[in-house]
C-alpha atoms as a PDB file:
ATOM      1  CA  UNK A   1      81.379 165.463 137.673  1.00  0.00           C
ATOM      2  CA  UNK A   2      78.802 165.742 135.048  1.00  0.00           C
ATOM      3  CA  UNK A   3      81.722 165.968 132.108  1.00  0.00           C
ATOM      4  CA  UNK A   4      83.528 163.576 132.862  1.00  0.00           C
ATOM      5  CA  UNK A   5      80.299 161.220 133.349  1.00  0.00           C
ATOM      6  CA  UNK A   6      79.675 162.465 129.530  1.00  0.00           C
ATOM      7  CA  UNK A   7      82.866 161.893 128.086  1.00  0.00           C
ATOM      8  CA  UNK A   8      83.005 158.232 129.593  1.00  0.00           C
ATOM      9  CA  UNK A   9      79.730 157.575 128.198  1.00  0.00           C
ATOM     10  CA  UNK A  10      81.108 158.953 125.018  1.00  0.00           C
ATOM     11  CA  UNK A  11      84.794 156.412 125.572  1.00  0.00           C
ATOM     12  CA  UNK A  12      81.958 153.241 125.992  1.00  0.00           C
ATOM     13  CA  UNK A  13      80.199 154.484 122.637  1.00  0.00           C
ATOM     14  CA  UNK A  14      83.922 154.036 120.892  1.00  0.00           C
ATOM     15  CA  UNK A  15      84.814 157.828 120.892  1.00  0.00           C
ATOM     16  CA  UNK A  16      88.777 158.564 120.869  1.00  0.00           C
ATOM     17  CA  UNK A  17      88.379 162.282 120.983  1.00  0.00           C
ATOM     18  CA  UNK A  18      86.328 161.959 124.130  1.00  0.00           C
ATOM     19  CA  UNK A  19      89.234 159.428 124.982  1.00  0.00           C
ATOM     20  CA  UNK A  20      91.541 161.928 124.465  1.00  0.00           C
ATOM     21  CA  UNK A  21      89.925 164.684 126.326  1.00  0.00           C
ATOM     22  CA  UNK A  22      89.461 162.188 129.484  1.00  0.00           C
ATOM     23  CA  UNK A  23      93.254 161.184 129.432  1.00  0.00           C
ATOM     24  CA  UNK A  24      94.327 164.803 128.725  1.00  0.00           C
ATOM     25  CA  UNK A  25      92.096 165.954 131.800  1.00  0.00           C
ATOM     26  CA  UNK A  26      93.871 163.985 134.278  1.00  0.00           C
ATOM     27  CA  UNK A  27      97.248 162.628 132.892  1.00  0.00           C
ATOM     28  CA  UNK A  28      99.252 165.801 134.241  1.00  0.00           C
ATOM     29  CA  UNK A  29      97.433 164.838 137.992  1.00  0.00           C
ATOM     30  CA  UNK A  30      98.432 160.897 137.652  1.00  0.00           C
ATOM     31  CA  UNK A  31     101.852 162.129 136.741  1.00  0.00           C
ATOM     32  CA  UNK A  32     102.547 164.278 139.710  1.00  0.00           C
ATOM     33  CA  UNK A  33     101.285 161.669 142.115  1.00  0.00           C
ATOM     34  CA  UNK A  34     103.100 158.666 140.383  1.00  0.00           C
ATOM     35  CA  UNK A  35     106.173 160.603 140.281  1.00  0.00           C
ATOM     36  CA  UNK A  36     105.706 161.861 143.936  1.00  0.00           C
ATOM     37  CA  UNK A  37     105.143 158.124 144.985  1.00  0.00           C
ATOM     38  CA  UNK A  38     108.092 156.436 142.651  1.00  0.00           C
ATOM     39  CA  UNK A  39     110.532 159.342 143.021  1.00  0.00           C
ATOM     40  CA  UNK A  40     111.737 158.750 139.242  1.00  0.00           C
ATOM     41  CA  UNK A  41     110.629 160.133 136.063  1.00  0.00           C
ATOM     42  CA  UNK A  42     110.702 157.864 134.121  1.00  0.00           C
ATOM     43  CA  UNK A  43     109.066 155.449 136.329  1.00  0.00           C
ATOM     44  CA  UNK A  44     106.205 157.797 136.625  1.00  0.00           C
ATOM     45  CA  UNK A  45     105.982 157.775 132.822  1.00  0.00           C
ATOM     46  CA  UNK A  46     105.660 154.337 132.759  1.00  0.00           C
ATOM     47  CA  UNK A  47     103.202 154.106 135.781  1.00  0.00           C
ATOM     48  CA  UNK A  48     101.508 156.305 134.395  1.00  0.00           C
ATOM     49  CA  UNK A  49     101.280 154.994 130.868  1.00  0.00           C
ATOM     50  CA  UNK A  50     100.305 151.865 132.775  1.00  0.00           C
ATOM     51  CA  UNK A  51      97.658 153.630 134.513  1.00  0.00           C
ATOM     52  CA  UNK A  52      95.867 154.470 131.717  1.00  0.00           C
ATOM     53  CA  UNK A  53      95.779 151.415 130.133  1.00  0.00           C
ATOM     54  CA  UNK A  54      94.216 149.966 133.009  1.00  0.00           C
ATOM     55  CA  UNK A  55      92.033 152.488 132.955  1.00  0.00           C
ATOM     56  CA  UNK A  56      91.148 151.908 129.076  1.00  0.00           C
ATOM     57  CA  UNK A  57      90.674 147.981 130.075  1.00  0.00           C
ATOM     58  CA  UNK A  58      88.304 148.506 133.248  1.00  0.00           C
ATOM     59  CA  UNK A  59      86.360 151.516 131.817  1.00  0.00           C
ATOM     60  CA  UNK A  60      83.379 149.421 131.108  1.00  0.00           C
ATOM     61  CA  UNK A  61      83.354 148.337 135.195  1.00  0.00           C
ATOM     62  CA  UNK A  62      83.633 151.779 136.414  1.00  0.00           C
ATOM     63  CA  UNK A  63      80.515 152.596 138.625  1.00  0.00           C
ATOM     64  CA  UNK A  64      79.020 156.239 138.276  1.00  0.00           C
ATOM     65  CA  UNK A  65      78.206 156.200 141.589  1.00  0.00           C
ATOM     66  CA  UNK A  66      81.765 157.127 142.575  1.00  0.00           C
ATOM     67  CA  UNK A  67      83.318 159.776 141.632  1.00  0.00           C
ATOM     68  CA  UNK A  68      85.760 159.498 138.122  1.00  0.00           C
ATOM     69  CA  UNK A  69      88.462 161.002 139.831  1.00  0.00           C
ATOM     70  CA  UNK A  70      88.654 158.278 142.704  1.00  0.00           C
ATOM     71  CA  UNK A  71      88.375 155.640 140.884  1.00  0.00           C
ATOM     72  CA  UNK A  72      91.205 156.606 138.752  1.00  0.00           C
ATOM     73  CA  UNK A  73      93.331 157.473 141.588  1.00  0.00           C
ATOM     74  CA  UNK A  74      92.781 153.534 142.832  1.00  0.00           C
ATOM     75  CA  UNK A  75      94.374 152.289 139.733  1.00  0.00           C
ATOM     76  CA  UNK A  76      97.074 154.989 140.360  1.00  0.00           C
ATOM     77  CA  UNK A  77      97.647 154.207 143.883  1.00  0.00           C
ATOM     78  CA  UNK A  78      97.406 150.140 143.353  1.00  0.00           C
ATOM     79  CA  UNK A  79      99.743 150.455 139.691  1.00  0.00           C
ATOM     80  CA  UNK A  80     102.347 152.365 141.938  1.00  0.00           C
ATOM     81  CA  UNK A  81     101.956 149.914 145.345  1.00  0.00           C
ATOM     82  CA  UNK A  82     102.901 147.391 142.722  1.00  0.00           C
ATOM     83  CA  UNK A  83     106.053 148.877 141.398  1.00  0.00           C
ATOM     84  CA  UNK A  84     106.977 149.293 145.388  1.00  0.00           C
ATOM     85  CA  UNK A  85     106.568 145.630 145.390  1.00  0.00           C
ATOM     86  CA  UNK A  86     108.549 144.634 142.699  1.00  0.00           C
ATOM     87  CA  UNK A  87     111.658 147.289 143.753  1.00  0.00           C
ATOM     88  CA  UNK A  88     111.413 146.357 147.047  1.00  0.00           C
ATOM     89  CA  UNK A  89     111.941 149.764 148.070  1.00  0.00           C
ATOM     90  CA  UNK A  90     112.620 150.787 151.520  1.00  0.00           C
ATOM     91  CA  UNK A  91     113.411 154.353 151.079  1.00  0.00           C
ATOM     92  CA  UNK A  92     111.620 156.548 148.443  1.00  0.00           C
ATOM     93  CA  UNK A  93     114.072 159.595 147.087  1.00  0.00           C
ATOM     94  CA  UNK A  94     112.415 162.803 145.395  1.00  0.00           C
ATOM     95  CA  UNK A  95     114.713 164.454 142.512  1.00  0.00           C
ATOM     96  CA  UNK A  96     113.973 167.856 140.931  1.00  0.00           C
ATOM     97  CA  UNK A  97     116.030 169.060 137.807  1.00  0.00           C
ATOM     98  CA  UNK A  98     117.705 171.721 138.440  1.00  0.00           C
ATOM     99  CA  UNK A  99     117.441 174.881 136.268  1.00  0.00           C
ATOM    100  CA  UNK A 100     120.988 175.598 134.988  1.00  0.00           C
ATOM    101  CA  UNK A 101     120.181 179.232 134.690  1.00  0.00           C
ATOM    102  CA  UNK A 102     121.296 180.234 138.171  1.00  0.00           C
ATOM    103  CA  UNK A 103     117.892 182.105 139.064  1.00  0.00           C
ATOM    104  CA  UNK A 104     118.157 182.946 142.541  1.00  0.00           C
ATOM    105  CA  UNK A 105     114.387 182.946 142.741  1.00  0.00           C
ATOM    106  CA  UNK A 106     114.440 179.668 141.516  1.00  0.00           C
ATOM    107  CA  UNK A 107     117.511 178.385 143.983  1.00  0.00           C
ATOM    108  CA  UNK A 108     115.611 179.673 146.658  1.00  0.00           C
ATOM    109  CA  UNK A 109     112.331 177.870 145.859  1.00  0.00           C
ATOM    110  CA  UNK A 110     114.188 174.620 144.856  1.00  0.00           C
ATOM    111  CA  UNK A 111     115.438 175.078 148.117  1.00  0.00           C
ATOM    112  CA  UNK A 112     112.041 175.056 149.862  1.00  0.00           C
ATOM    113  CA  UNK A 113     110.551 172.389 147.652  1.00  0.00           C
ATOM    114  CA  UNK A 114     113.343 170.133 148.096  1.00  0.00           C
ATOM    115  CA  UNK A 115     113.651 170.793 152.325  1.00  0.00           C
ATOM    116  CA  UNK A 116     109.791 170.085 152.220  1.00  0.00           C
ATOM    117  CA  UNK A 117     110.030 166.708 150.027  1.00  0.00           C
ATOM    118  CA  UNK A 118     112.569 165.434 152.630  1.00  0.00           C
ATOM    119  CA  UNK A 119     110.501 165.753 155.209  1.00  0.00           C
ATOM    120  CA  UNK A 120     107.673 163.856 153.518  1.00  0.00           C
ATOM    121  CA  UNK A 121     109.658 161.339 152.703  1.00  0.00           C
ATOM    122  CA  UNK A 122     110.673 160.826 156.032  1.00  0.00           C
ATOM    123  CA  UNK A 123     107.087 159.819 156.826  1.00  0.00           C
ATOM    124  CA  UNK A 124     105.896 156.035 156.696  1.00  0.00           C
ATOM    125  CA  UNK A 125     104.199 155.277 153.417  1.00  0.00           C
ATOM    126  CA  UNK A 126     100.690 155.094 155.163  1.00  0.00           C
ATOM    127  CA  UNK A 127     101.312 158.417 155.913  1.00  0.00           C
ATOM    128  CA  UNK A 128     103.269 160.228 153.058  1.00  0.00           C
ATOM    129  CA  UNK A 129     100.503 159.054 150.419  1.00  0.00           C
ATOM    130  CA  UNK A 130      97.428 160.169 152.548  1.00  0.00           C
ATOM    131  CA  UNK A 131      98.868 163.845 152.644  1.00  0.00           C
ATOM    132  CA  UNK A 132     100.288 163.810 149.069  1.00  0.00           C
ATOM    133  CA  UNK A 133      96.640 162.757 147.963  1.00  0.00           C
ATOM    134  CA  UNK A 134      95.153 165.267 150.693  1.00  0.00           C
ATOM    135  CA  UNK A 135      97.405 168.515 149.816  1.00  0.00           C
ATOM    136  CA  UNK A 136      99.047 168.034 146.384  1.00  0.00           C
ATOM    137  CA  UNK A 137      95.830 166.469 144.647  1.00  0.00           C
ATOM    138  CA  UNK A 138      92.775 167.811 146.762  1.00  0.00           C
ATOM    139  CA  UNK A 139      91.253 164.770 146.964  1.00  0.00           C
ATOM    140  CA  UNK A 140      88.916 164.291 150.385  1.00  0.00           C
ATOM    141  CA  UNK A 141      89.177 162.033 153.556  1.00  0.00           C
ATOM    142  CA  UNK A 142      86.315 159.868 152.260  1.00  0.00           C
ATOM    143  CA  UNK A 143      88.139 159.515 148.786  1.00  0.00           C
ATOM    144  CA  UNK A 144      91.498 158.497 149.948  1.00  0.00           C
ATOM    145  CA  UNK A 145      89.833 156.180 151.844  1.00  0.00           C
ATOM    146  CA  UNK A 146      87.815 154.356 148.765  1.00  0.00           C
ATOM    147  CA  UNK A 147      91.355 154.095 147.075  1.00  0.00           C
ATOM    148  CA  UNK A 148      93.853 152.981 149.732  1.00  0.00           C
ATOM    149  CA  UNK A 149      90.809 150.471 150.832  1.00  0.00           C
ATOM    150  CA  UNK A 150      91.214 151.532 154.601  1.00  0.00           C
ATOM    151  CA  UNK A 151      88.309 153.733 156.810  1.00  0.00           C
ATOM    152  CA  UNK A 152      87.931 157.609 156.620  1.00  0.00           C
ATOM    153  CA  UNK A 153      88.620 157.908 160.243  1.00  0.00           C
ATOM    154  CA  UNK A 154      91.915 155.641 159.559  1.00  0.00           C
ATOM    155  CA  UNK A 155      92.511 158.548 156.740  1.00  0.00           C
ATOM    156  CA  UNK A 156      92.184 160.919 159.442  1.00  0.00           C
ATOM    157  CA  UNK A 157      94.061 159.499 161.504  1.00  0.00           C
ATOM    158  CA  UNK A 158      97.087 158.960 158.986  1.00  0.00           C
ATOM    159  CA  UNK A 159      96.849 162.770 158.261  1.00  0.00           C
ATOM    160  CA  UNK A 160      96.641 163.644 161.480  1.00  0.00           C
ATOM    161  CA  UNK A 161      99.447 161.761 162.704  1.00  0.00           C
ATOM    162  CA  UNK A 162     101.644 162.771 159.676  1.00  0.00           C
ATOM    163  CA  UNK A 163     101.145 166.453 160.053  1.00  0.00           C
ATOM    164  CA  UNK A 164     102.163 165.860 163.761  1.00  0.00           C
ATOM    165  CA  UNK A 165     105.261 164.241 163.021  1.00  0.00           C
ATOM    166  CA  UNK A 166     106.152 167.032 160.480  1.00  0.00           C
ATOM    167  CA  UNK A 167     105.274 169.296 163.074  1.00  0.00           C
ATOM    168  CA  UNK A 168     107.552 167.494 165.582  1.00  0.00           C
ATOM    169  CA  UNK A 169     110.696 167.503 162.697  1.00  0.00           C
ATOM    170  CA  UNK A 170     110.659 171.263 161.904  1.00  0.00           C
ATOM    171  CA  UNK A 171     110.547 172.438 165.851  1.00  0.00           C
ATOM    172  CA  UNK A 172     113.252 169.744 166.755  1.00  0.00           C
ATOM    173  CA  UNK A 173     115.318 171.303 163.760  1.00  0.00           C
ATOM    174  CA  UNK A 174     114.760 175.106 164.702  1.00  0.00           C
END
């Protein structure tokens, strides 16, 4: 994208508006995908505080030839493969507040959301980060691959095979 190709030529040159616009741009994305991955607030926050650190650090390697948004994603996906590592988590576990209100609406949807995070999360990782990079964050086959380091046809196949099993899980269940 030509903008953000402007505003990191504007970080480099020492600007902390165009800082500021950069991180602002993407911050709510890394969230949502960090907290997606880590299941936990406030290890999102701190992924994703994390995140753009790293980001601040390896600005200056960051190749215009690939798209901003990929590369930033890598040091998403690698920051939060890390804190897998260091939890030695077996199980991920999605939480959504819930609104005390009483909104039926709102039950009903929190309903949906939550019946649609367990399945996910009944997926193997491989699988459950190639869709939630796919459908939550509209990134592309060829993208996921660059930042998970595998083929696009492996990508593919991940999807594929993850939208099968979810297929599989809500006929078995009906």
């Amino acid at each position: 994208m030509k903008e953000d190709k402007q505003l990191i030529k504007k970080v480099k040159q020492g600007s902390e508006a165009a800082l500021e616009q950069l991180v602002s741009k993407y911050y709510e994305q890394i969230f949502h995908y960090s907290f997606r991955l880590l299941g936990s607030y406030e290890e999102a926050s701190d992924a994703t505080q994390d995140i753009f650190i790293s980001m601040m650090k390896a600005l200056s390697t960051y190749q215009e030839r690939r798209k901003f948004k990929s590369w930033l994603f890598t040091i998403a996906y690698n920051r939060c493969m890390n804190s897998f590592r260091e939890l030695k988590r077996s199980h991920l576990e999605m939480t959504v507040q819930q609104d005390d209100q009483g909104d039926g609406d709102f039950a009903e949807r929190y309903v949906e959301r939550k019946f649609v995070e367990d399945l996910v999360n009944t997926l193997p990782d491989i699988q459950k980060n190639a869709l939630l990079l796919k459908y939550y964050h509209g990134l592309t086959a060829k993208e996921i691959a660059h930042i998970t380091g595998v083929t696009t046809t492996t990508v593919k196949s991940r999807l594929y095979q993850g939208l099968q099993k979810l297929q599989k899980i809500v006929k078995d269940g009906e």
